[in-house]
C-alpha atoms as a PDB file:
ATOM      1  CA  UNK A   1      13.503  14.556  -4.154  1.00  0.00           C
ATOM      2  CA  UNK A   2      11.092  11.688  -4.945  1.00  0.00           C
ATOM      3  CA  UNK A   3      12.400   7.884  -4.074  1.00  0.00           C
ATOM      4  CA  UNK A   4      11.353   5.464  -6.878  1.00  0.00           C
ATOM      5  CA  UNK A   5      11.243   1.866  -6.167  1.00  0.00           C
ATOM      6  CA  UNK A   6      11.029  -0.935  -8.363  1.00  0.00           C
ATOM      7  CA  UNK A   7       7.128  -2.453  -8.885  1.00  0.00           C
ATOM      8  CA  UNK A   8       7.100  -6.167  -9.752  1.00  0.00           C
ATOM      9  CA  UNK A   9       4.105  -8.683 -11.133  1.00  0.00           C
ATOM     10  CA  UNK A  10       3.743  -9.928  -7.323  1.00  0.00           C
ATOM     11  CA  UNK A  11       5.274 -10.366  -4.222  1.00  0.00           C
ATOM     12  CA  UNK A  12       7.238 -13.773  -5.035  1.00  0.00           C
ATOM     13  CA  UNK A  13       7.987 -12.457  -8.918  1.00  0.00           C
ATOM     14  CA  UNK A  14      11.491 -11.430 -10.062  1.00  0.00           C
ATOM     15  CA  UNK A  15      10.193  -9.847 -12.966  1.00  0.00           C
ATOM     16  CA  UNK A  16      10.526  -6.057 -12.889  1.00  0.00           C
ATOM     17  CA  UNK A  17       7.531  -4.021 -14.211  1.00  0.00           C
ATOM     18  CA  UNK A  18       8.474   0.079 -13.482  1.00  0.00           C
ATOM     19  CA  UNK A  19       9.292   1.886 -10.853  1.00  0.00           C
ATOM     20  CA  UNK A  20       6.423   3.898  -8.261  1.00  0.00           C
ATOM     21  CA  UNK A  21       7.520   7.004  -6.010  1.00  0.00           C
ATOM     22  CA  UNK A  22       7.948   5.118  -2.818  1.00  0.00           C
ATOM     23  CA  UNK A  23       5.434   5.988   0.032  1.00  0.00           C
ATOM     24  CA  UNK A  24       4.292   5.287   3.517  1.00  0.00           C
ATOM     25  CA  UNK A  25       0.600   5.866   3.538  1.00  0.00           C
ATOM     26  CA  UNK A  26      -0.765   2.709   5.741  1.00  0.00           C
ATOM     27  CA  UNK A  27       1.921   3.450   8.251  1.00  0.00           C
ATOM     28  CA  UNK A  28       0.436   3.319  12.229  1.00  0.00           C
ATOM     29  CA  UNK A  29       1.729   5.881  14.649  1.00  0.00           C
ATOM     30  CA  UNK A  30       2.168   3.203  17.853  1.00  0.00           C
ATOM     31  CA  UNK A  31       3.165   6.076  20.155  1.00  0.00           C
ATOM     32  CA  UNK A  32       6.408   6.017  19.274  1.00  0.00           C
ATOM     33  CA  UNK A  33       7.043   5.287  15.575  1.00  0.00           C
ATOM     34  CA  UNK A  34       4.957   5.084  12.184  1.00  0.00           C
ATOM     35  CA  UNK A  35       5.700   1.824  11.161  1.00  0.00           C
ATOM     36  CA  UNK A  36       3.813  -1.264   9.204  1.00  0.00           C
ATOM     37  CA  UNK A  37       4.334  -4.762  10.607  1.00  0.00           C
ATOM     38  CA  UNK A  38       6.985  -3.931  13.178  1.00  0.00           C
ATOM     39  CA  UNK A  39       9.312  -1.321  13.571  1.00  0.00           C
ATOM     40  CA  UNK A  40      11.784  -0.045  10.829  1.00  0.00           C
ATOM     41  CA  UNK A  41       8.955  -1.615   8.288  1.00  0.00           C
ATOM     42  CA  UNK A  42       6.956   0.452   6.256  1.00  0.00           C
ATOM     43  CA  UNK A  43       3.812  -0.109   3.909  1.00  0.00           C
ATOM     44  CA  UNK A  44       2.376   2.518   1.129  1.00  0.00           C
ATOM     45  CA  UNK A  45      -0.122   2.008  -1.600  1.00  0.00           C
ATOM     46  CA  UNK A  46      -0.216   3.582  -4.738  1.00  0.00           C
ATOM     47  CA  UNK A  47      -2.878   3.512  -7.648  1.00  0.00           C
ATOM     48  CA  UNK A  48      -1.464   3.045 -11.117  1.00  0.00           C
ATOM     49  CA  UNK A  49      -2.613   5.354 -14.189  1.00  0.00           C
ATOM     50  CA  UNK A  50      -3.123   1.672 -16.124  1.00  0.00           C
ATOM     51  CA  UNK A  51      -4.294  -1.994 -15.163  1.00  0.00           C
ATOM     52  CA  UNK A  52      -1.888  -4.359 -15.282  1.00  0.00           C
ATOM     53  CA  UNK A  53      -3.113  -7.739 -15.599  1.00  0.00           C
ATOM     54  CA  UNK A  54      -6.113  -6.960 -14.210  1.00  0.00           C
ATOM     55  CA  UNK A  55      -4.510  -4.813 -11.145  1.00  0.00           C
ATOM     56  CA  UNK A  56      -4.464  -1.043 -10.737  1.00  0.00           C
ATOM     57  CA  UNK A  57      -3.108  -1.418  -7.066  1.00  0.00           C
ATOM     58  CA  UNK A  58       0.514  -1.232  -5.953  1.00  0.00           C
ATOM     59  CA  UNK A  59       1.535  -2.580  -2.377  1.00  0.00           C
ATOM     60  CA  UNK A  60       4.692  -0.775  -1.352  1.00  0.00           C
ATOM     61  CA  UNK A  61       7.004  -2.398   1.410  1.00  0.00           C
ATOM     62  CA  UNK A  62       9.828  -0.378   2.561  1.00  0.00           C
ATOM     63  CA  UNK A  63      12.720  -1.305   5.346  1.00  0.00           C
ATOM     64  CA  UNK A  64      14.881   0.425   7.480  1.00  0.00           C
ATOM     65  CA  UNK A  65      16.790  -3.137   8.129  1.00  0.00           C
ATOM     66  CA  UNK A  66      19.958  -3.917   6.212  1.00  0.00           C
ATOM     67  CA  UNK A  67      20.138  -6.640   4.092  1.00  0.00           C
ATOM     68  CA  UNK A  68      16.407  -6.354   3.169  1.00  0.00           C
ATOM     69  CA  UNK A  69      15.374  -5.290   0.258  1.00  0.00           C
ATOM     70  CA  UNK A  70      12.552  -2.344  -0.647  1.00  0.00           C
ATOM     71  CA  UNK A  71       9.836  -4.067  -2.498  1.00  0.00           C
ATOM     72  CA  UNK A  72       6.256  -2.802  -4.447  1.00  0.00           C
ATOM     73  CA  UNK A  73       4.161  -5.487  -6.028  1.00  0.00           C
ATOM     74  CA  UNK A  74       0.978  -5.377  -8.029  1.00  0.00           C
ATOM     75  CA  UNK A  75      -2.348  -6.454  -5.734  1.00  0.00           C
ATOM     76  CA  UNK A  76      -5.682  -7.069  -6.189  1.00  0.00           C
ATOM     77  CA  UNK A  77      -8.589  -4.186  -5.602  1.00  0.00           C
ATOM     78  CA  UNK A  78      -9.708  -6.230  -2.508  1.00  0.00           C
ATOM     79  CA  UNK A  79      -6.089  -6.565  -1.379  1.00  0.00           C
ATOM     80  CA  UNK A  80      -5.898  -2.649  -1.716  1.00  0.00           C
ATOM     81  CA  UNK A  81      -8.713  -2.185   0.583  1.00  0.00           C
ATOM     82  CA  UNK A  82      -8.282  -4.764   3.400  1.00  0.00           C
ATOM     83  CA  UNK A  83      -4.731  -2.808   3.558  1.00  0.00           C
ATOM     84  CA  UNK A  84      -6.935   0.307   3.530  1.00  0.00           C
ATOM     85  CA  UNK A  85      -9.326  -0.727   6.032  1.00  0.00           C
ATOM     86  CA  UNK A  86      -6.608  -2.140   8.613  1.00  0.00           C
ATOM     87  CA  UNK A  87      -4.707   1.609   8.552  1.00  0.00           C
ATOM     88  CA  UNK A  88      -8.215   2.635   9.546  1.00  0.00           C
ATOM     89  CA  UNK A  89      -7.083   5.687   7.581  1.00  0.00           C
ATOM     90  CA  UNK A  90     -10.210   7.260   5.903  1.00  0.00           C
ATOM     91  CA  UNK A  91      -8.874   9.955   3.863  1.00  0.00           C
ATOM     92  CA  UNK A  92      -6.923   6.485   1.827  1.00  0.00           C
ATOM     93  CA  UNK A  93     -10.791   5.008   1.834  1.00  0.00           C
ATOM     94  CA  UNK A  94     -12.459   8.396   0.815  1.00  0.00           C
ATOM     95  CA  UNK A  95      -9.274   8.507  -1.993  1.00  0.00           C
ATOM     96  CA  UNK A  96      -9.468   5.298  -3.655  1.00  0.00           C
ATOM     97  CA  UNK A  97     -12.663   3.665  -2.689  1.00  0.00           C
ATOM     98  CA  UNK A  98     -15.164   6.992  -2.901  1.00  0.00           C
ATOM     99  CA  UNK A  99     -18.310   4.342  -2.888  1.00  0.00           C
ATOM    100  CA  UNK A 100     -17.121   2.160  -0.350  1.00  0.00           C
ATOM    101  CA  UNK A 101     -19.356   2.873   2.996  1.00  0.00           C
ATOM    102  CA  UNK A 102     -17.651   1.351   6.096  1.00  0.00           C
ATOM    103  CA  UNK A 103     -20.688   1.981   8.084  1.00  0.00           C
ATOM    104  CA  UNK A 104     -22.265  -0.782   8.616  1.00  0.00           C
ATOM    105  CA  UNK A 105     -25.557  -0.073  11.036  1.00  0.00           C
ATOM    106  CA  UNK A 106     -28.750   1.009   9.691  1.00  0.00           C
ATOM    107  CA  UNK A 107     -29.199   4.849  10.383  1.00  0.00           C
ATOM    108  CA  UNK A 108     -32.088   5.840  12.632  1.00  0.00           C
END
């Protein structure tokens, strides 16, 4: 069964927008745990079927911690990706930004 959490206009916003199946897709395996930001933390991304004020990107933050809630806000396409790039996770890349080439170096 699919989690839902709430989606609002931005991370400071109390205004409620829908709800997003809840993920952890940019979570880090540290050799212990998959976490974002710290243990019991954890980060997914999600892109929406619509723009929304000029956003198609949902940041998902999810806690083990009590007394903290479970948050998703709308973020910018270059938000999306620097959260993309930092998993270093390129099947997200490959998923959302097919055009995007992280290499760099000229080829030979």
């Amino acid at each position: 069964m699919s989690k839902y959490i709430n989606v609002y206009m931005s991370e400071e916003s109390d205004k409620i927008i829908g709800r997003i199946v809840e993920n952890t897709l940019l979570d880090v395996w540290d050799g212990k745990n998959y976490s974002y930001g710290g243990v019991g933390n954890h980060g997914g991304i999600s892109k929406l079927k619509r723009t929304i004020e000029d956003k198609q990107f949902v940041f998902i933050f999810t806690t083990q911690w009590q007394g903290v809630k479970n948050r998703a806000w709308l973020i910018s396409d270059e938000e999306a990706l620097q959260y993309i790039l930092n998993s270093e996770d390129d099947s997200l890349l490959s998923k959302y930004f097919k055009n995007y080439d992280v290499n760099l170096e000229e080829d030979d």
